[in-house]
N, C-alpha and C. Protein backbone atom coordinates (compact mmCIF):
# COMPACT_ATOMS: atom_id res chain seq x y z
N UNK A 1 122.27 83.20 66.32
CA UNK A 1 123.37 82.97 65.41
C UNK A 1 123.08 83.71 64.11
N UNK A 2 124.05 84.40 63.52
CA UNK A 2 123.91 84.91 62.26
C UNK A 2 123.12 86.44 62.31
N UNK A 3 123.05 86.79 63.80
CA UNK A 3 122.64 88.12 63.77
C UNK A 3 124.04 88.92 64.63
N UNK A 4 123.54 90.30 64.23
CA UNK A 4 124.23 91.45 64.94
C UNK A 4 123.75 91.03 66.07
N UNK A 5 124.52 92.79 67.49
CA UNK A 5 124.31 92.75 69.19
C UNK A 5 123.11 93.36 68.15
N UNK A 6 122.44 93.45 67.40
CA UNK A 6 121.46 94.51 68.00
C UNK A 6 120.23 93.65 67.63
N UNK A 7 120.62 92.43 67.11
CA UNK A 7 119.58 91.29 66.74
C UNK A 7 119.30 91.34 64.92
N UNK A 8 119.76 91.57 64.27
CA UNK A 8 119.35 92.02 62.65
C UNK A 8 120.17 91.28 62.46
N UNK A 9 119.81 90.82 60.92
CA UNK A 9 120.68 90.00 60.12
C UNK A 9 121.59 91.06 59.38
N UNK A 10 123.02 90.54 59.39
CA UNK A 10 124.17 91.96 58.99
C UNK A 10 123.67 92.47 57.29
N UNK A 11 123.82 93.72 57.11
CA UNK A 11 123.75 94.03 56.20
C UNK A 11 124.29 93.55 54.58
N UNK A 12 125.32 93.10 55.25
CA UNK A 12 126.29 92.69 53.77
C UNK A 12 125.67 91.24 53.50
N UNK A 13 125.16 90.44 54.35
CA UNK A 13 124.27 89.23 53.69
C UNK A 13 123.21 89.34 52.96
N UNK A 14 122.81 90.87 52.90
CA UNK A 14 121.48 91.09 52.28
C UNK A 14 121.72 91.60 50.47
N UNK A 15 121.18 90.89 49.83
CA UNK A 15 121.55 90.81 48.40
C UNK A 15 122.20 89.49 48.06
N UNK A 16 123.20 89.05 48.63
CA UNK A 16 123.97 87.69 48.79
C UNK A 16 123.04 86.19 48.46
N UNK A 17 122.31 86.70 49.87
CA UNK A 17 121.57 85.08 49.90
C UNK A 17 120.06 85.80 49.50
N UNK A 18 119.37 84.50 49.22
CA UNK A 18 117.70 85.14 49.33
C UNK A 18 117.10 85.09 50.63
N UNK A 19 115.78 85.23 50.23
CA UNK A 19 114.75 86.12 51.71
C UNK A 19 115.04 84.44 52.55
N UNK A 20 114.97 83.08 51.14
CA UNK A 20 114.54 81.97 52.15
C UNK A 20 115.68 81.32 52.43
N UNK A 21 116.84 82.20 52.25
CA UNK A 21 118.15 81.65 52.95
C UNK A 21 118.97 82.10 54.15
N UNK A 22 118.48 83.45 54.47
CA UNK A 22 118.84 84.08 55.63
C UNK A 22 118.97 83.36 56.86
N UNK A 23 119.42 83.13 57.98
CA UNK A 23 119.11 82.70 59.01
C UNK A 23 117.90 82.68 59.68
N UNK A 24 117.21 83.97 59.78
CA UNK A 24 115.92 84.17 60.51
C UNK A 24 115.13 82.90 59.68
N UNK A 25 114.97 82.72 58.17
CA UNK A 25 114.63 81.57 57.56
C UNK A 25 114.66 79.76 57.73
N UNK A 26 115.52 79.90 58.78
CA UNK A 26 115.55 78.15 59.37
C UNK A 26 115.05 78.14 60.28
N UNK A 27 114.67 76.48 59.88
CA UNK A 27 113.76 76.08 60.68
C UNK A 27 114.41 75.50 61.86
N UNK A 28 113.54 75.29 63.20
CA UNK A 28 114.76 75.02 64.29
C UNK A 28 113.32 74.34 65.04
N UNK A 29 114.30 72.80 65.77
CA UNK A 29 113.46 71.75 66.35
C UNK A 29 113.98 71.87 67.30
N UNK A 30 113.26 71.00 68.22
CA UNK A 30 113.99 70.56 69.83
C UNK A 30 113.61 69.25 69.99
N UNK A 31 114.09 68.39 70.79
CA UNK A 31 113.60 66.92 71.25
C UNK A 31 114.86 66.79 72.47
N UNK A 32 113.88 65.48 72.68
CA UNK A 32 114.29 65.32 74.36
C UNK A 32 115.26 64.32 73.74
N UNK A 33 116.43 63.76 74.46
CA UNK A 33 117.19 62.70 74.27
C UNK A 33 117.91 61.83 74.98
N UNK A 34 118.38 61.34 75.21
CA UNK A 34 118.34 60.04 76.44
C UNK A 34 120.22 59.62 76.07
N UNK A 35 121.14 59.27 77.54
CA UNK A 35 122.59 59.15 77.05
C UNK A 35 122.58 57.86 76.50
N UNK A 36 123.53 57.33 75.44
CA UNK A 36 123.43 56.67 74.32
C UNK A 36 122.99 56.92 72.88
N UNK A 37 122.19 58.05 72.90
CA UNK A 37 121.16 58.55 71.43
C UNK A 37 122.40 59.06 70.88
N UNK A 38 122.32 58.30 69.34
CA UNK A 38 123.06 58.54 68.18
C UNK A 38 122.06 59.49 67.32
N UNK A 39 122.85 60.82 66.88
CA UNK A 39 122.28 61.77 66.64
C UNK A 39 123.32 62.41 65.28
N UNK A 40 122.31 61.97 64.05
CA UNK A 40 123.25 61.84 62.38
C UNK A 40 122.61 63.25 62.01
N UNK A 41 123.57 64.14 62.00
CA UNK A 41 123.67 65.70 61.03
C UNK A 41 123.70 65.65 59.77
N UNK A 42 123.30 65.45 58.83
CA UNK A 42 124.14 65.73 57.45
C UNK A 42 123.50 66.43 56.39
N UNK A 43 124.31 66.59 55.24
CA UNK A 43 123.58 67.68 54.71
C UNK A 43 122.96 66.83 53.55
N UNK A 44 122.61 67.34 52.61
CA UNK A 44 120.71 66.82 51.85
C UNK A 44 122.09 65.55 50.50
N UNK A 45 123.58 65.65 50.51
CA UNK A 45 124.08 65.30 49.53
C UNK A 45 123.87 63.56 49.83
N UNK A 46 124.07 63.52 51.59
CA UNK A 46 123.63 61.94 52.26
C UNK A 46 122.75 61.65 51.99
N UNK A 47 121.36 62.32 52.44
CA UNK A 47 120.21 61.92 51.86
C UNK A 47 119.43 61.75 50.91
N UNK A 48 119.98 62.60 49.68
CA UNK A 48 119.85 62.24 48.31
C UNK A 48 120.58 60.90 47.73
N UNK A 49 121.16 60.29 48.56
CA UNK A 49 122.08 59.12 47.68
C UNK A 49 121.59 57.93 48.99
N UNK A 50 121.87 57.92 49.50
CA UNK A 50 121.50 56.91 50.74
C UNK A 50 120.02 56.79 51.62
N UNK A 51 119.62 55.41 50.87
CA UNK A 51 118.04 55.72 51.98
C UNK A 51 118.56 55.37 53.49
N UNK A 52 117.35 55.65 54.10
CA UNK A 52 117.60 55.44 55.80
C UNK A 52 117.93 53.86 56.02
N UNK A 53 117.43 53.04 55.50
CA UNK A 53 118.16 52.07 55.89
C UNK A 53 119.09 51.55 55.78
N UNK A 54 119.85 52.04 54.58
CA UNK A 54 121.76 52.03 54.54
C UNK A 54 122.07 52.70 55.63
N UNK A 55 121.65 53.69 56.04
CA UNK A 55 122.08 54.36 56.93
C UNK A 55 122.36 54.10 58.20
N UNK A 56 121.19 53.17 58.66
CA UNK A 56 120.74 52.87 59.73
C UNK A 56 121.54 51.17 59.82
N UNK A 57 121.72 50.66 58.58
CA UNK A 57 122.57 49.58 58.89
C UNK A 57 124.06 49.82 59.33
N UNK A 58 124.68 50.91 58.29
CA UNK A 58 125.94 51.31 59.24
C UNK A 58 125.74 51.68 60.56
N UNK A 59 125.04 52.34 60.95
CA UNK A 59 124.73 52.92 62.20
C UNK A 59 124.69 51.99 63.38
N UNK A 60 124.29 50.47 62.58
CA UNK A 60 123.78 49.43 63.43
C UNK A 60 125.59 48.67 63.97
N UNK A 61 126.73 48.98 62.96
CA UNK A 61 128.08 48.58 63.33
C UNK A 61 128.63 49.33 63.57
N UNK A 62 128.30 50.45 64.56
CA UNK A 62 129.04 51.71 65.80
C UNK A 62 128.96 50.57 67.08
N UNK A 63 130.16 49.93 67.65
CA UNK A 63 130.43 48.96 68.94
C UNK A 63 130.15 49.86 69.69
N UNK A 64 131.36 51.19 69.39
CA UNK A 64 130.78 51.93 71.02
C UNK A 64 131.33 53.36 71.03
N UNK A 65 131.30 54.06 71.40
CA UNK A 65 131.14 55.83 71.60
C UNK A 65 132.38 56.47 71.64
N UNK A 66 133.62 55.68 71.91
CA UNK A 66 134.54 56.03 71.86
C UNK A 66 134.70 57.09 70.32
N UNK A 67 135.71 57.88 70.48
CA UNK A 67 136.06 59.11 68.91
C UNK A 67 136.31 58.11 68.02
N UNK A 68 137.12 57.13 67.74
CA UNK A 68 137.68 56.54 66.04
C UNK A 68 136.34 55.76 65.97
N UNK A 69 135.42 54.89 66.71
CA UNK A 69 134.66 54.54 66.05
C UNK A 69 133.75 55.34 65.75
N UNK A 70 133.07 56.38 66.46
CA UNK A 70 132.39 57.22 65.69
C UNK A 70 133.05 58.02 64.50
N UNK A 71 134.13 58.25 64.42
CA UNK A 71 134.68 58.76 63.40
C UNK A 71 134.68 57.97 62.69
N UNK A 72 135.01 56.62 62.57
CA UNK A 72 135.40 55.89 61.22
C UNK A 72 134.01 55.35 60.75
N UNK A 73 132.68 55.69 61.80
CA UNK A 73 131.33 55.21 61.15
C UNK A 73 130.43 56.42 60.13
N UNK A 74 131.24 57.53 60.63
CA UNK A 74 130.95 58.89 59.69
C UNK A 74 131.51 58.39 58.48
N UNK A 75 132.61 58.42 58.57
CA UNK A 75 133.65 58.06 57.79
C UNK A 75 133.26 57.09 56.17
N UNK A 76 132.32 56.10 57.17
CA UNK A 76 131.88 55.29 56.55
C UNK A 76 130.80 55.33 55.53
N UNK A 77 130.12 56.28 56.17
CA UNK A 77 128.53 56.82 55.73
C UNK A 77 128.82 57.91 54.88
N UNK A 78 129.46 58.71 54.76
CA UNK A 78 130.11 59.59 53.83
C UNK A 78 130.81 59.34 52.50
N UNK A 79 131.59 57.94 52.61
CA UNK A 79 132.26 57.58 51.60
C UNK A 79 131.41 56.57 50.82
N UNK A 80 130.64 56.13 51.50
CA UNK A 80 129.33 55.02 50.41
C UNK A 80 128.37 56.17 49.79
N UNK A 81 128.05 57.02 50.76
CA UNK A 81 126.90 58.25 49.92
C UNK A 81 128.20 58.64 48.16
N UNK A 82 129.00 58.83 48.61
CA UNK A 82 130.11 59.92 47.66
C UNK A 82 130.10 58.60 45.99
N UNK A 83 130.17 57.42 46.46
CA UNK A 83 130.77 56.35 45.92
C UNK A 83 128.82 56.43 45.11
N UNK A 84 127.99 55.84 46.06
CA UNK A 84 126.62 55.48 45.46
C UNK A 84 126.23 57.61 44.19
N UNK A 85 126.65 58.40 44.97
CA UNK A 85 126.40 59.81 44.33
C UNK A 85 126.96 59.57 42.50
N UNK A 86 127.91 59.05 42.59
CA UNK A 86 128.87 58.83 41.32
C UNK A 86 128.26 57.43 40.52
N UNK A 87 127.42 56.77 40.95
CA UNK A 87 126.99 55.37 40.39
C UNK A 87 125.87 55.92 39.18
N UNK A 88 126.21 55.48 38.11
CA UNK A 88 125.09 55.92 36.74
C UNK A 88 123.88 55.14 36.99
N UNK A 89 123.64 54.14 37.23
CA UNK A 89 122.77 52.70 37.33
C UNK A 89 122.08 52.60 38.59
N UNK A 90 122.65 53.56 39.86
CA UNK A 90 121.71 53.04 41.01
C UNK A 90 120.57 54.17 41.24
N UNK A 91 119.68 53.34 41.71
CA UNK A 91 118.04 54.10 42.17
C UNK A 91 118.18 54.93 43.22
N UNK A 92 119.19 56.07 43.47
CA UNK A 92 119.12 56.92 44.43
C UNK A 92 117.95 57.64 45.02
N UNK A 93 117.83 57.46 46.08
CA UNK A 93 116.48 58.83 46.95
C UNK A 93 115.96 59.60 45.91
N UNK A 94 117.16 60.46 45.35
CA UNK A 94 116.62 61.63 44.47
C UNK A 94 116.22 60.99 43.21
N UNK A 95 116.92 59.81 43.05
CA UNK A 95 116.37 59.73 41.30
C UNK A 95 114.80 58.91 41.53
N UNK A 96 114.93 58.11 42.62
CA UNK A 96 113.66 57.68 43.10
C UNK A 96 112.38 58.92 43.07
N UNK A 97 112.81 59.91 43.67
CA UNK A 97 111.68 61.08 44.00
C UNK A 97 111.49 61.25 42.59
N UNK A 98 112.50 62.00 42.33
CA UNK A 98 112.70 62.81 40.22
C UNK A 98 111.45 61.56 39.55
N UNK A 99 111.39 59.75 39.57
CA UNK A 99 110.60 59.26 39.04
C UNK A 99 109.16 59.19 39.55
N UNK A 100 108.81 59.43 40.72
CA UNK A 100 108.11 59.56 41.31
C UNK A 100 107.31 60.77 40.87
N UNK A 101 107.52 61.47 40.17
CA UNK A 101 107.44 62.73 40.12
C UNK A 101 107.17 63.31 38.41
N UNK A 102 107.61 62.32 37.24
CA UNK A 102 107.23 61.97 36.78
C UNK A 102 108.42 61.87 35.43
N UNK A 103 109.40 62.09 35.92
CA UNK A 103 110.84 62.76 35.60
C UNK A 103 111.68 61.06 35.40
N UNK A 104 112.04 60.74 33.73
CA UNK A 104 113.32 60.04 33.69
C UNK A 104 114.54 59.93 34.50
N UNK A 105 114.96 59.54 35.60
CA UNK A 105 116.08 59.95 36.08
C UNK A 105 116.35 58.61 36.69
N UNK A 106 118.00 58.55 36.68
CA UNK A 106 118.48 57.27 37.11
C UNK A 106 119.88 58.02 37.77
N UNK A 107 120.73 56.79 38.76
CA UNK A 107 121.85 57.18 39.14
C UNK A 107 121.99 57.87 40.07
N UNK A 108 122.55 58.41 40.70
CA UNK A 108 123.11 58.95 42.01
C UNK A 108 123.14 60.55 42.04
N UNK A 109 123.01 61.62 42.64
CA UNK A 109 123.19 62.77 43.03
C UNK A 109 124.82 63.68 43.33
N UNK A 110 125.49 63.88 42.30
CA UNK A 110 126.39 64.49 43.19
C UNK A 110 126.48 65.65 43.98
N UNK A 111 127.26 66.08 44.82
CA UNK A 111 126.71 66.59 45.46
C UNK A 111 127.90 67.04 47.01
N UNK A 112 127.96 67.67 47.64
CA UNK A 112 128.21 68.17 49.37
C UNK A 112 128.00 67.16 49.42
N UNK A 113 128.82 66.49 50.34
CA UNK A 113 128.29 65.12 51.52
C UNK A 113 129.28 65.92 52.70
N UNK A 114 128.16 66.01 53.60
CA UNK A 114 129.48 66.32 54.79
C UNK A 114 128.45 65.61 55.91
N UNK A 115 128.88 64.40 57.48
CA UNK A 115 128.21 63.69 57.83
C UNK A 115 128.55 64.40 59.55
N UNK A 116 128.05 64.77 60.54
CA UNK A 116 128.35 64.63 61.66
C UNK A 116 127.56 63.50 62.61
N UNK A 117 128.22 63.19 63.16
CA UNK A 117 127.52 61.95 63.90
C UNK A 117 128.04 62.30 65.61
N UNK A 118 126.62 62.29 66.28
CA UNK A 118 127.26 62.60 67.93
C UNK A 118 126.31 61.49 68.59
N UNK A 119 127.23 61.07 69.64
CA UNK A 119 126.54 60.60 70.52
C UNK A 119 126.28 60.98 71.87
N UNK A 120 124.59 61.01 72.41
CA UNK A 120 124.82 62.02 73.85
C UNK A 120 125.62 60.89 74.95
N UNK A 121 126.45 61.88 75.95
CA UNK A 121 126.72 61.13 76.58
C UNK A 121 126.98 61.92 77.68
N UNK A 122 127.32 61.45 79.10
CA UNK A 122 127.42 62.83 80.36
C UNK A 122 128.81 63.69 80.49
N UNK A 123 128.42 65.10 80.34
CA UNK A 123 129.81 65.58 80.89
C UNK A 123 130.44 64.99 81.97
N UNK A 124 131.67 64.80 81.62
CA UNK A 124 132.58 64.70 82.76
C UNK A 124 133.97 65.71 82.64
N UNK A 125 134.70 66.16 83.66
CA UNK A 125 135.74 66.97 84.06
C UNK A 125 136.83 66.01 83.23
């Protein structure tokens, strides 16, 4: 992905992004997964505002695999990150780290929130 047929990253991205944003630059995992595995995408705006166990508590009120409930549990997890991102007063991930670190910081991250949520399940026709 993100290369030419001839395998190179296209020319016109070069200057654009930096060396550690290119494609050849990501990092890429694999794991085994089993049908039922709920499998949460999102980008760093979720995880800067929401620890894993907010997360994992919505996650815990997905009934079942059908599209609107997984949609409306994205749905869900997206609009508390956006809501907690905008809060002056709460101990977000990031403001947690920022103190950790040795940095005054309070309140929420704004930020991208975009959430995909899949669940594996078997092709069928």
């Amino acid at each position: 992905m993100g290369k030419t047929a001839a395998g190179r990253t296209p020319s016109s991205w070069v200057g654009v992004l930096g060396e550690d944003e290119l494609p050849d630059a990501a990092d890429s995992t694999s794991f085994d997964v089993q049908l039922g595995d709920i499998i949460l995408t999102a980008t760093d705006g979720l995880f800067d505002n929401m620890p894993d166990y907010m997360i994992l508590q919505e996650l815990k009120k997905l009934k079942n695999s059908n599209y609107e409930s997984i949609q409306q549990t994205a749905r869900s997890i997206a609009e508390q990150a956006h809501e907690l991102a905008y809060d002056p007063n709460y101990m977000s991930p990031f403001a947690q780290f920022a103190c950790d670190n040795g940095l005054n910081v309070r309140g929420g991250k704004p930020d991208d929130i975009t959430v995909l949520l899949s669940i594996v399940a078997e092709y069928t026709d």
